[in-house]
N, C-alpha and C. Protein backbone atom coordinates (compact mmCIF):
# COMPACT_ATOMS: atom_id res chain seq x y z
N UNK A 1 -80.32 -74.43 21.03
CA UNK A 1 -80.83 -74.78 19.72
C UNK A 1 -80.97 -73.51 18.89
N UNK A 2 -80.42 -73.49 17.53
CA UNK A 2 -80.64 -72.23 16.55
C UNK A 2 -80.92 -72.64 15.56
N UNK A 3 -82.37 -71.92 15.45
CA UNK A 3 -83.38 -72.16 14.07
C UNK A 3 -82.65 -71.07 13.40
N UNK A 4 -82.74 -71.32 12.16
CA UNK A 4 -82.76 -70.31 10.94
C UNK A 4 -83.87 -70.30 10.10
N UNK A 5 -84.00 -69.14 9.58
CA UNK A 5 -85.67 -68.91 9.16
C UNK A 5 -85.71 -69.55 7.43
N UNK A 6 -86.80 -69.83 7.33
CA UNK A 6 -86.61 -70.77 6.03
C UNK A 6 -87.15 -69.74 5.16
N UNK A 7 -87.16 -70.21 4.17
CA UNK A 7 -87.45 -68.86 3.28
C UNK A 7 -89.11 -68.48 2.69
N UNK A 8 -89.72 -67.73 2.20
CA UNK A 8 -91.14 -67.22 2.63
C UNK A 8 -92.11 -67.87 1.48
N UNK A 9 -91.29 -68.66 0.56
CA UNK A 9 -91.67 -69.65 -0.56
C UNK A 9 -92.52 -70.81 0.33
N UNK A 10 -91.64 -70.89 1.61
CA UNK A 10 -91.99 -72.41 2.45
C UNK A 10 -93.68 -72.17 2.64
N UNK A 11 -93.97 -71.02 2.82
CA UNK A 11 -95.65 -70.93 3.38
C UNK A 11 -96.56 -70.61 2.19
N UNK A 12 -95.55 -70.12 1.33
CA UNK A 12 -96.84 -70.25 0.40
C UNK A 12 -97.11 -71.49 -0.20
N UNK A 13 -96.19 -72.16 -0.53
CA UNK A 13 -96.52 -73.70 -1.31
C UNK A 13 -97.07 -74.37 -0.40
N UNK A 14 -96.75 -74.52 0.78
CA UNK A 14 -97.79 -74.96 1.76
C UNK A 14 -99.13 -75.13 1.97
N UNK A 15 -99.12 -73.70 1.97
CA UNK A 15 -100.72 -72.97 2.00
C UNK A 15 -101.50 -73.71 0.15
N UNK A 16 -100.71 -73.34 -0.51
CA UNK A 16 -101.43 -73.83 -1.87
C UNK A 16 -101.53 -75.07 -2.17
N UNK A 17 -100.44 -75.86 -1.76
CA UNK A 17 -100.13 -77.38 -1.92
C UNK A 17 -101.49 -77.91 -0.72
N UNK A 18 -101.75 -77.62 -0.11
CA UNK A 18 -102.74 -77.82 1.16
C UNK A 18 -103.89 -77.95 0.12
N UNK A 19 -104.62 -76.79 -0.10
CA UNK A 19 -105.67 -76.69 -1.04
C UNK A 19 -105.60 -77.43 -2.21
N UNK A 20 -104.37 -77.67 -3.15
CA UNK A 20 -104.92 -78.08 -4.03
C UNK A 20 -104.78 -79.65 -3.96
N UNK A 21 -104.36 -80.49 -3.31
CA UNK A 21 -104.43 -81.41 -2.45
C UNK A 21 -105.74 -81.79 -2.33
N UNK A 22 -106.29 -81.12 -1.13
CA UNK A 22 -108.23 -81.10 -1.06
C UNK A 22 -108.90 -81.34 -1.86
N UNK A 23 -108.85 -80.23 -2.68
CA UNK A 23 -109.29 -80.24 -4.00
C UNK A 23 -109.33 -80.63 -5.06
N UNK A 24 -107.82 -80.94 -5.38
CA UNK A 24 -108.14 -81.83 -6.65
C UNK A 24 -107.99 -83.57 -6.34
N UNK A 25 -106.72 -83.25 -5.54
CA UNK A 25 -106.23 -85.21 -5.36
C UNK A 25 -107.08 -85.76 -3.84
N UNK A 26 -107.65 -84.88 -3.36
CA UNK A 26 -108.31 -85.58 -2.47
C UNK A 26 -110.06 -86.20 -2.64
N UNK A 27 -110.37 -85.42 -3.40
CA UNK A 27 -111.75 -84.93 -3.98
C UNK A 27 -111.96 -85.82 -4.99
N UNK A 28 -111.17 -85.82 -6.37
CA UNK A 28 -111.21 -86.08 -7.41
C UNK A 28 -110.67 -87.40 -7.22
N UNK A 29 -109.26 -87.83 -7.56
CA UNK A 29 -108.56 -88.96 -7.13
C UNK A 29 -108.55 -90.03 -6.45
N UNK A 30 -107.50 -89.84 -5.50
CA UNK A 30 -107.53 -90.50 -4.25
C UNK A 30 -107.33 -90.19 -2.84
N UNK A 31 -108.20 -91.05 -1.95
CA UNK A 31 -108.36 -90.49 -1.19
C UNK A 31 -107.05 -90.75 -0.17
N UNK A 32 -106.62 -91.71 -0.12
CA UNK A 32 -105.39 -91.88 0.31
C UNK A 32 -104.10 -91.09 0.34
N UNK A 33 -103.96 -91.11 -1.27
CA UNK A 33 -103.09 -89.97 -1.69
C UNK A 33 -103.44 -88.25 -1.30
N UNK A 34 -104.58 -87.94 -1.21
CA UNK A 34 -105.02 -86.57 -0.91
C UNK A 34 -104.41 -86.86 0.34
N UNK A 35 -105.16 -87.25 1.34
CA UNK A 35 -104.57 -87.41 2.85
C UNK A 35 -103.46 -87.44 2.91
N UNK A 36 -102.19 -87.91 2.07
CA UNK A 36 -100.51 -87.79 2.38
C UNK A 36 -100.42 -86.74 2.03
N UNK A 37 -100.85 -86.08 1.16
CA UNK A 37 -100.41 -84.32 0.54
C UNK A 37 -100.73 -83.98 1.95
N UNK A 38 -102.00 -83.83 2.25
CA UNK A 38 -102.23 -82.95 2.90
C UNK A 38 -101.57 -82.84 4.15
N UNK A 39 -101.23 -83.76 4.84
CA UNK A 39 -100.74 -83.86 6.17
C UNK A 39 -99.14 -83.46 5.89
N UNK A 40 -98.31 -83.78 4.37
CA UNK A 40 -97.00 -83.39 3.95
C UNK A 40 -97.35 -81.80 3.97
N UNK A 41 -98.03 -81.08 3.56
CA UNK A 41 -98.30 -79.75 3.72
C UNK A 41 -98.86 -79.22 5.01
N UNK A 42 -99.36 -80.01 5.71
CA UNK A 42 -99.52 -79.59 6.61
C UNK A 42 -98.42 -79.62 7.74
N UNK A 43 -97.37 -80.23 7.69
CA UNK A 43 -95.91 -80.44 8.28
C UNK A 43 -94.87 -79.07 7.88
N UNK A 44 -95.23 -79.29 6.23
CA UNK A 44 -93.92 -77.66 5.58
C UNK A 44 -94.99 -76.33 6.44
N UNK A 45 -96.38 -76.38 6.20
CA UNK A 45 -96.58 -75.00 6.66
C UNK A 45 -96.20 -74.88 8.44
N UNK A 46 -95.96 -76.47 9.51
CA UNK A 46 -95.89 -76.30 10.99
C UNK A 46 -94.32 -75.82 11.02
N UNK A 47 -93.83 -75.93 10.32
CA UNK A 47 -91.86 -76.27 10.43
C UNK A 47 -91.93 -74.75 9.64
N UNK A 48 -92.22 -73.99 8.94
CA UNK A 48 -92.29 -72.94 8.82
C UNK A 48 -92.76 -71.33 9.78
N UNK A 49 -93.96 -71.81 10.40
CA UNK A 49 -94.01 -71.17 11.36
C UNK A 49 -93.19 -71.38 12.87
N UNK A 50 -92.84 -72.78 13.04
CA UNK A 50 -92.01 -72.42 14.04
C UNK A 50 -90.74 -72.15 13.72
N UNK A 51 -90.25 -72.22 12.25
CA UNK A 51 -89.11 -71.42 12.00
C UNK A 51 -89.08 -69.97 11.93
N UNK A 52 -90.54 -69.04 11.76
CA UNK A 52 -90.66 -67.65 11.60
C UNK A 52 -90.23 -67.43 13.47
N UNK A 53 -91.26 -68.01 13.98
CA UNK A 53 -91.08 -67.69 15.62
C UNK A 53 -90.62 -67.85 15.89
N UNK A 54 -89.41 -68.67 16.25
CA UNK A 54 -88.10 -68.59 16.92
C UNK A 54 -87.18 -68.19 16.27
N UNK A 55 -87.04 -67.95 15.33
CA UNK A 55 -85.71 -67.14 14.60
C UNK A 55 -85.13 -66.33 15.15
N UNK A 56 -83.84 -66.16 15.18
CA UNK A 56 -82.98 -65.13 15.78
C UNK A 56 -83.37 -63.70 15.16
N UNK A 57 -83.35 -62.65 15.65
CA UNK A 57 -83.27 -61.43 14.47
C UNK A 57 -81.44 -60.81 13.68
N UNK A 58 -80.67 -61.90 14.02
CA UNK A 58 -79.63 -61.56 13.85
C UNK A 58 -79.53 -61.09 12.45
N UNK A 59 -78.43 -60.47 12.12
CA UNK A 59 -78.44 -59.49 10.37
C UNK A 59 -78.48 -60.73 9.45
N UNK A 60 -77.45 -61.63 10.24
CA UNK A 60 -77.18 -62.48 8.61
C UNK A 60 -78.02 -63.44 8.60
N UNK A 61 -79.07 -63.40 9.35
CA UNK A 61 -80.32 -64.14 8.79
C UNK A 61 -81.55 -63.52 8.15
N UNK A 62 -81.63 -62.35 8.71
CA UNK A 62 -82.47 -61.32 8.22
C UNK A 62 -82.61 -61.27 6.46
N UNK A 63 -80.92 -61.38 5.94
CA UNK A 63 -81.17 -61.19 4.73
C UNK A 63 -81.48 -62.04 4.08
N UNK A 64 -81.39 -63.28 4.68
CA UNK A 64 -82.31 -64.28 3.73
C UNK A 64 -83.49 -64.22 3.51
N UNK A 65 -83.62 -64.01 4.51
CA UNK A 65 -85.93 -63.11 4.70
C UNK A 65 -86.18 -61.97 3.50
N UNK A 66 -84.93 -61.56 2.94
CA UNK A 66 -85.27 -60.20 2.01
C UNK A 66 -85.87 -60.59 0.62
N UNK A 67 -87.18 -60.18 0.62
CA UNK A 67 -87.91 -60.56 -0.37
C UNK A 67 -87.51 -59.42 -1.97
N UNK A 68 -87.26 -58.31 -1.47
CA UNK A 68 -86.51 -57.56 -2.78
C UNK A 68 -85.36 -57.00 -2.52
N UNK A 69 -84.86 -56.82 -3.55
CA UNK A 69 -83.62 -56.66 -3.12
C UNK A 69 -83.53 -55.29 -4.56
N UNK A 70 -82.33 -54.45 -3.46
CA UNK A 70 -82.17 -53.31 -4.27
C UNK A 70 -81.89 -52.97 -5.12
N UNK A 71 -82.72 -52.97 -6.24
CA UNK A 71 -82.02 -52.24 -7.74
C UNK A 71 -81.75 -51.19 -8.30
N UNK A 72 -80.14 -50.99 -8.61
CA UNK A 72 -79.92 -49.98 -9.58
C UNK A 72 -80.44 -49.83 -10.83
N UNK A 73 -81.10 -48.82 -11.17
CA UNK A 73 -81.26 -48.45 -12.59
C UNK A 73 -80.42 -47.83 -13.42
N UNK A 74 -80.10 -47.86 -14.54
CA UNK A 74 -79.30 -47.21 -15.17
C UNK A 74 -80.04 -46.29 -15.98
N UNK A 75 -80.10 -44.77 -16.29
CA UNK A 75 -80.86 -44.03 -16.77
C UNK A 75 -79.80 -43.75 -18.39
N UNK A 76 -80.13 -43.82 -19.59
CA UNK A 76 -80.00 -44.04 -20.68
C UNK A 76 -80.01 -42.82 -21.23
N UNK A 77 -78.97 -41.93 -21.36
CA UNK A 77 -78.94 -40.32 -22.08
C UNK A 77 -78.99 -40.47 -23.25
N UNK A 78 -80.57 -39.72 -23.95
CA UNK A 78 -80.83 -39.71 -25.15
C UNK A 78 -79.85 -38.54 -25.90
């Protein structure tokens, strides 16, 4: 079996979609509906970490993990 690592967007919306879930649509709303967010976020943040941990370290997955990427500047002779 070969996981590929999902990209680092997956844990943060997770993590935030989790909370604001709680908070607003579980709290405020409904309670039903809070409970499907939350357990849907609570699925993207499980499938994310076991995509960080088993990931291959191979190159051409690595660079999908690359959060910046290298920029040239061009310097402008006054």
């Amino acid at each position: 079996m070969e996981v590929t690592p999902l990209p680092h967007e997956w844990m943060l919306v997770s993590i935030i979609g989790f909370f604001v879930s709680w908070l607003q649509v579980y709290t405020y709303m409904s309670m039903k509906w809070g409970a499907a967010f939350m357990l849907f976020f609570i699925i993207t943040f499980t499938a994310s970490m076991v995509s960080m941990s088993y990931a291959s370290t191979e190159e051409e997955h690595l660079q999908e993990l690359a959060i910046h990427e290298v920029r040239k500047w061009k310097r402008h002779k006054a």
